[in-house]
N, C-alpha and C. Protein backbone atom coordinates (compact mmCIF):
# COMPACT_ATOMS: atom_id res chain seq x y z
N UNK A 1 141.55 227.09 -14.74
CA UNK A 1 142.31 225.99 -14.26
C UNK A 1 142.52 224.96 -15.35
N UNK A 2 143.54 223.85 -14.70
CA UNK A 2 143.54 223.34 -16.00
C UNK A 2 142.00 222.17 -16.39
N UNK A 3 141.86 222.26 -17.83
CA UNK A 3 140.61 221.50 -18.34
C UNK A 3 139.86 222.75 -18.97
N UNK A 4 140.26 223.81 -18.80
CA UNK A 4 139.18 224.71 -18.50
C UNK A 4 139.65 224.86 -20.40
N UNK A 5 138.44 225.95 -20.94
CA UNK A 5 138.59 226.56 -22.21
C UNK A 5 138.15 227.58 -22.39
N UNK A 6 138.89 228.83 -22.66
CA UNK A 6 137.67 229.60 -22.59
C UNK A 6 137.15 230.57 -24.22
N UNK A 7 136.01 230.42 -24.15
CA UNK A 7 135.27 230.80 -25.31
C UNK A 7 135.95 231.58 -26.54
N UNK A 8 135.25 231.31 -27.77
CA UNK A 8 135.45 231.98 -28.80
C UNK A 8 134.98 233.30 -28.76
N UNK A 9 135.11 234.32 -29.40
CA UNK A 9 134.31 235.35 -29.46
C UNK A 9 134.46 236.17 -30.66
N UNK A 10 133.31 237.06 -31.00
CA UNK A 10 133.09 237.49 -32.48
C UNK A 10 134.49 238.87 -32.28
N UNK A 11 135.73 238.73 -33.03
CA UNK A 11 136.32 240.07 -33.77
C UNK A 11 135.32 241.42 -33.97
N UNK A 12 134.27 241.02 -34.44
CA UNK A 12 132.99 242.66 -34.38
C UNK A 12 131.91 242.14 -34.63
N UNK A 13 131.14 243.37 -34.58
CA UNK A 13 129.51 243.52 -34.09
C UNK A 13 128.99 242.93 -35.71
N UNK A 14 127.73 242.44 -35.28
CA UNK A 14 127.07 241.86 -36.79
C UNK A 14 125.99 242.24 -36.23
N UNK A 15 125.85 243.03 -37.74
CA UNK A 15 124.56 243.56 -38.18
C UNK A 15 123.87 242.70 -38.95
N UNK A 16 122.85 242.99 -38.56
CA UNK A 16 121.66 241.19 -39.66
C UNK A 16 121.12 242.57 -40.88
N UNK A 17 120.90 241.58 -41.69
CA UNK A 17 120.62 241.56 -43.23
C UNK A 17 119.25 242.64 -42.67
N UNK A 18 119.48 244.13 -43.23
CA UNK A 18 118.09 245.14 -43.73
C UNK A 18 117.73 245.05 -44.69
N UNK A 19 116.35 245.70 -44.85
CA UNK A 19 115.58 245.21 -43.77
C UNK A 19 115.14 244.26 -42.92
N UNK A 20 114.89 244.15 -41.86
CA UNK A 20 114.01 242.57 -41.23
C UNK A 20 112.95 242.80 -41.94
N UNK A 21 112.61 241.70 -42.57
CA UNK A 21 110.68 241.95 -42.83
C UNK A 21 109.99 241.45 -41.24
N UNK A 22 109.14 241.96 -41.27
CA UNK A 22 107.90 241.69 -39.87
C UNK A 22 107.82 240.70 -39.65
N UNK A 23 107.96 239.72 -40.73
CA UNK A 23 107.55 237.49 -39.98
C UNK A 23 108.76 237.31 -40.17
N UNK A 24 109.90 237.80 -40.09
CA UNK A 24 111.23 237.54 -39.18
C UNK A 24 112.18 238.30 -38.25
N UNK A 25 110.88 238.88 -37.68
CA UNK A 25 111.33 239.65 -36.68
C UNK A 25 110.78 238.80 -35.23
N UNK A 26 112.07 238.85 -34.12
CA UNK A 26 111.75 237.71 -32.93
C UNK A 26 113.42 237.53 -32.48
N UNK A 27 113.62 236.47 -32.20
CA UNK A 27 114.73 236.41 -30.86
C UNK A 27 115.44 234.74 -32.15
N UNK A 28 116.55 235.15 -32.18
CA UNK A 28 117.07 233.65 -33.06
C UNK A 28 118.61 233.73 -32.16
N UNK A 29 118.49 232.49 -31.66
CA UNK A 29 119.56 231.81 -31.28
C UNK A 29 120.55 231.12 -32.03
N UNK A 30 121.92 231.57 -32.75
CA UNK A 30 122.91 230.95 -33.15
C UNK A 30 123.89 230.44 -32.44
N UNK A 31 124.29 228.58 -32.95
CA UNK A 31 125.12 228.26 -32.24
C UNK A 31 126.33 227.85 -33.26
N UNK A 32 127.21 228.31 -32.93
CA UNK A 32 128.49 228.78 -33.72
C UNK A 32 130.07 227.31 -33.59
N UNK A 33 130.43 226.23 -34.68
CA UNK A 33 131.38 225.89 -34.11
C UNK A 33 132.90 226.63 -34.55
N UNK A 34 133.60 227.25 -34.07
CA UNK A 34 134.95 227.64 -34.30
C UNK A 34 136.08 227.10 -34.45
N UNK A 35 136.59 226.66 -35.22
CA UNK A 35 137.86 226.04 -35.59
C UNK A 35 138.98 227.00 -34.70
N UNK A 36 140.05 226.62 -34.73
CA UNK A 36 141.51 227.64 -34.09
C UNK A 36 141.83 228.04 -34.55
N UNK A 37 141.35 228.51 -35.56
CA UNK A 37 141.83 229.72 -36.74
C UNK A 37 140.71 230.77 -36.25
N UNK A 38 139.70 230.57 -36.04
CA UNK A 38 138.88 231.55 -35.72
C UNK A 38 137.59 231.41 -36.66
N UNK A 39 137.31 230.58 -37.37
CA UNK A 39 136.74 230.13 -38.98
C UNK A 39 135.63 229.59 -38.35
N UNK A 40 134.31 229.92 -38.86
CA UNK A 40 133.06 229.32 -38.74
C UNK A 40 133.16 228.01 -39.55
N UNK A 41 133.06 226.79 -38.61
CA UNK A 41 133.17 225.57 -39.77
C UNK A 41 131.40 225.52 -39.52
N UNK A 42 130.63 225.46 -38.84
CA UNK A 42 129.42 225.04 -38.90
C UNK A 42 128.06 225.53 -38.15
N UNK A 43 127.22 226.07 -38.41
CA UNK A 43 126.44 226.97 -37.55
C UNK A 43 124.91 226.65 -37.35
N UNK A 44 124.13 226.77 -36.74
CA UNK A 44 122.68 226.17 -37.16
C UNK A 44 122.00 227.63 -36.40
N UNK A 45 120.83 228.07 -36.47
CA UNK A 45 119.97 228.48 -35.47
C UNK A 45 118.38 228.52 -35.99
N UNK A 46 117.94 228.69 -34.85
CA UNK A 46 116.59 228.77 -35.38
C UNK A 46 115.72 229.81 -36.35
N UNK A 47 115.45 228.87 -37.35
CA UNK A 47 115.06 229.95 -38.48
C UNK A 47 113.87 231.13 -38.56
N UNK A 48 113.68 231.97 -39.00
CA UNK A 48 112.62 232.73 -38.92
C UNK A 48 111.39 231.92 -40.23
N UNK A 49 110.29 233.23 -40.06
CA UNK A 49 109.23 232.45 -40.85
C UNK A 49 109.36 232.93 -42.04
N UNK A 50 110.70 233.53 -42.88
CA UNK A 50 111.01 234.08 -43.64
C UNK A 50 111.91 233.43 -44.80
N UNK A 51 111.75 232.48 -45.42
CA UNK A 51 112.65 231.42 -45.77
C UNK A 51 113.87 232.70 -46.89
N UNK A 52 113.65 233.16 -47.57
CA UNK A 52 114.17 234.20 -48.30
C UNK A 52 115.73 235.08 -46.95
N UNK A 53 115.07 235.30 -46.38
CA UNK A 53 115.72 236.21 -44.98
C UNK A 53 116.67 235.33 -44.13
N UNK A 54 115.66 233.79 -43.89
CA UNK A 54 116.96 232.57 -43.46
C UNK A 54 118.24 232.81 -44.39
N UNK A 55 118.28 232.81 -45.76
CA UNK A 55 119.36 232.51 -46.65
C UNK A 55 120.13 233.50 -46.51
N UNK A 56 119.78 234.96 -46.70
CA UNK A 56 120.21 235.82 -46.36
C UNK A 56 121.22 235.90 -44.61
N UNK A 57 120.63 235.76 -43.44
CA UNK A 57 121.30 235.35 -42.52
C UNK A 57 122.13 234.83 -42.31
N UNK A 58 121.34 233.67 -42.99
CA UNK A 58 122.80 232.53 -43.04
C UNK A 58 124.29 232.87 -43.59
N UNK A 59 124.02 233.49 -44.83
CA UNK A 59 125.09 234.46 -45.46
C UNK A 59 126.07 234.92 -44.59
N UNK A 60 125.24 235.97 -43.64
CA UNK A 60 126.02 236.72 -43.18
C UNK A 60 126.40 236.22 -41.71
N UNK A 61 125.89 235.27 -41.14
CA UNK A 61 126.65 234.51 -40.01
C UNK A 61 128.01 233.95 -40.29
N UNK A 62 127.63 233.58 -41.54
CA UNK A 62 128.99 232.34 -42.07
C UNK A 62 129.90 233.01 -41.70
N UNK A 63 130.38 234.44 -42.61
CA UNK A 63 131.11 235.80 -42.36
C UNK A 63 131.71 236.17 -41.36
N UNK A 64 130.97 235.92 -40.05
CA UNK A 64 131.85 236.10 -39.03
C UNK A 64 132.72 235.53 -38.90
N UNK A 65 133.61 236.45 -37.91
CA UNK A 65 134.96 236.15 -37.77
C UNK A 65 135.41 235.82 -36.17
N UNK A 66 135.67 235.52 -35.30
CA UNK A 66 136.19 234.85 -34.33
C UNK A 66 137.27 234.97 -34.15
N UNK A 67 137.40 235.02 -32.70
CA UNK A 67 138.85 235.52 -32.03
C UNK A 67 139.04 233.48 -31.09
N UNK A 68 139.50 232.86 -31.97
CA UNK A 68 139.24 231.25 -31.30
C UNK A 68 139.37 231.22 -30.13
N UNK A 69 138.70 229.88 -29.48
CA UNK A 69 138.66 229.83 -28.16
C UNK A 69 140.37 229.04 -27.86
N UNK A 70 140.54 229.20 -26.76
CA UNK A 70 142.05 228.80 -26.34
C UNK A 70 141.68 227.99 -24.65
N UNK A 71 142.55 227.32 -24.63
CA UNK A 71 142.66 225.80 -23.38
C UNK A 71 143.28 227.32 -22.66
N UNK A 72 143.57 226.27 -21.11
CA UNK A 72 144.05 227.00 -19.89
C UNK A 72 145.74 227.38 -20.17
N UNK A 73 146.33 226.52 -21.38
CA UNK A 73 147.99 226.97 -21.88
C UNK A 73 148.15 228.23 -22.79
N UNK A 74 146.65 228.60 -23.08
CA UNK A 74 146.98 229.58 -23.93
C UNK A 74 146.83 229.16 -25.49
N UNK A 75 146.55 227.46 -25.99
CA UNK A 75 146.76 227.29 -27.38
C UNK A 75 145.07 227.62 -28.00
N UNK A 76 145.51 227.80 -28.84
CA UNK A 76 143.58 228.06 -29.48
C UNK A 76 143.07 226.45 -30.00
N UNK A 77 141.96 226.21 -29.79
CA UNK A 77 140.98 224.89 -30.09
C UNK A 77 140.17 225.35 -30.83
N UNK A 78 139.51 224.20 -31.05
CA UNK A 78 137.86 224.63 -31.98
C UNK A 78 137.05 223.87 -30.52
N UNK A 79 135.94 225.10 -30.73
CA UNK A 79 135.11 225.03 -29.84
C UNK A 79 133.82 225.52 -30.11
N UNK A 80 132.45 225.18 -29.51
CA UNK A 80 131.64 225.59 -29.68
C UNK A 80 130.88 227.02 -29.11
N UNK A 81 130.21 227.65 -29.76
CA UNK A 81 129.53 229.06 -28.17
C UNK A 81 128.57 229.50 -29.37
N UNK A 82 127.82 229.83 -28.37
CA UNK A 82 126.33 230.55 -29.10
C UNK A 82 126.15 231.67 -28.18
N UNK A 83 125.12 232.48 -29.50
CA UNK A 83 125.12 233.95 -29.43
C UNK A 83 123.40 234.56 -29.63
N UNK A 84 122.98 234.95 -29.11
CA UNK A 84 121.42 235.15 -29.13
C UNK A 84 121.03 236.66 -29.92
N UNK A 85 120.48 236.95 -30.79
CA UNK A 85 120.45 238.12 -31.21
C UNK A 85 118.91 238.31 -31.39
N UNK A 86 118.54 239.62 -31.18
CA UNK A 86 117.28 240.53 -31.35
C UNK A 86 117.01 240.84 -32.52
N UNK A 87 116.08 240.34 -33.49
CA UNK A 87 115.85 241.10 -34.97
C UNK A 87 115.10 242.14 -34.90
């Protein structure tokens, strides 16, 4: 309806940086903002105990790609959405 927006979503599957080492293996929550291009402008999540493996991650979050989120007319926005992944 109108007001409504509905979500960004990842173009494809992301694979995290192999190996995991063992003290960053656990549950990390990324929260993703998307520009209307589809463009990661800014991302945070919770880091592992792996500071080496954070950098690495981080890398490859940036990377993603996004299908932008779009209003109830159909135009694309920047918007926020988070994504929970299993290491």
């Amino acid at each position: 309806g109108p007001g409504s927006v509905y979500p960004p979503a990842p173009t494809e599957l992301f694979l995290p940086p192999l190996p995991v080492p063992n003290k960053a293996k656990g549950t990390i929550v990324v929260v993703f903002d998307v520009d209307s291009t589809g463009k990661v402008l800014d991302l945070q999540f919770n880091p592992t105990k792996d500071g080496s493996y954070n950098r690495k991650l981080r890398e490859a979050l940036i990377a993603i790609r996004f299908r932008p989120a779009v209003n109830a007319q159909g135009v694309p926005v920047r918007a926020r959405t988070e994504i929970t992944y299993s290491l």
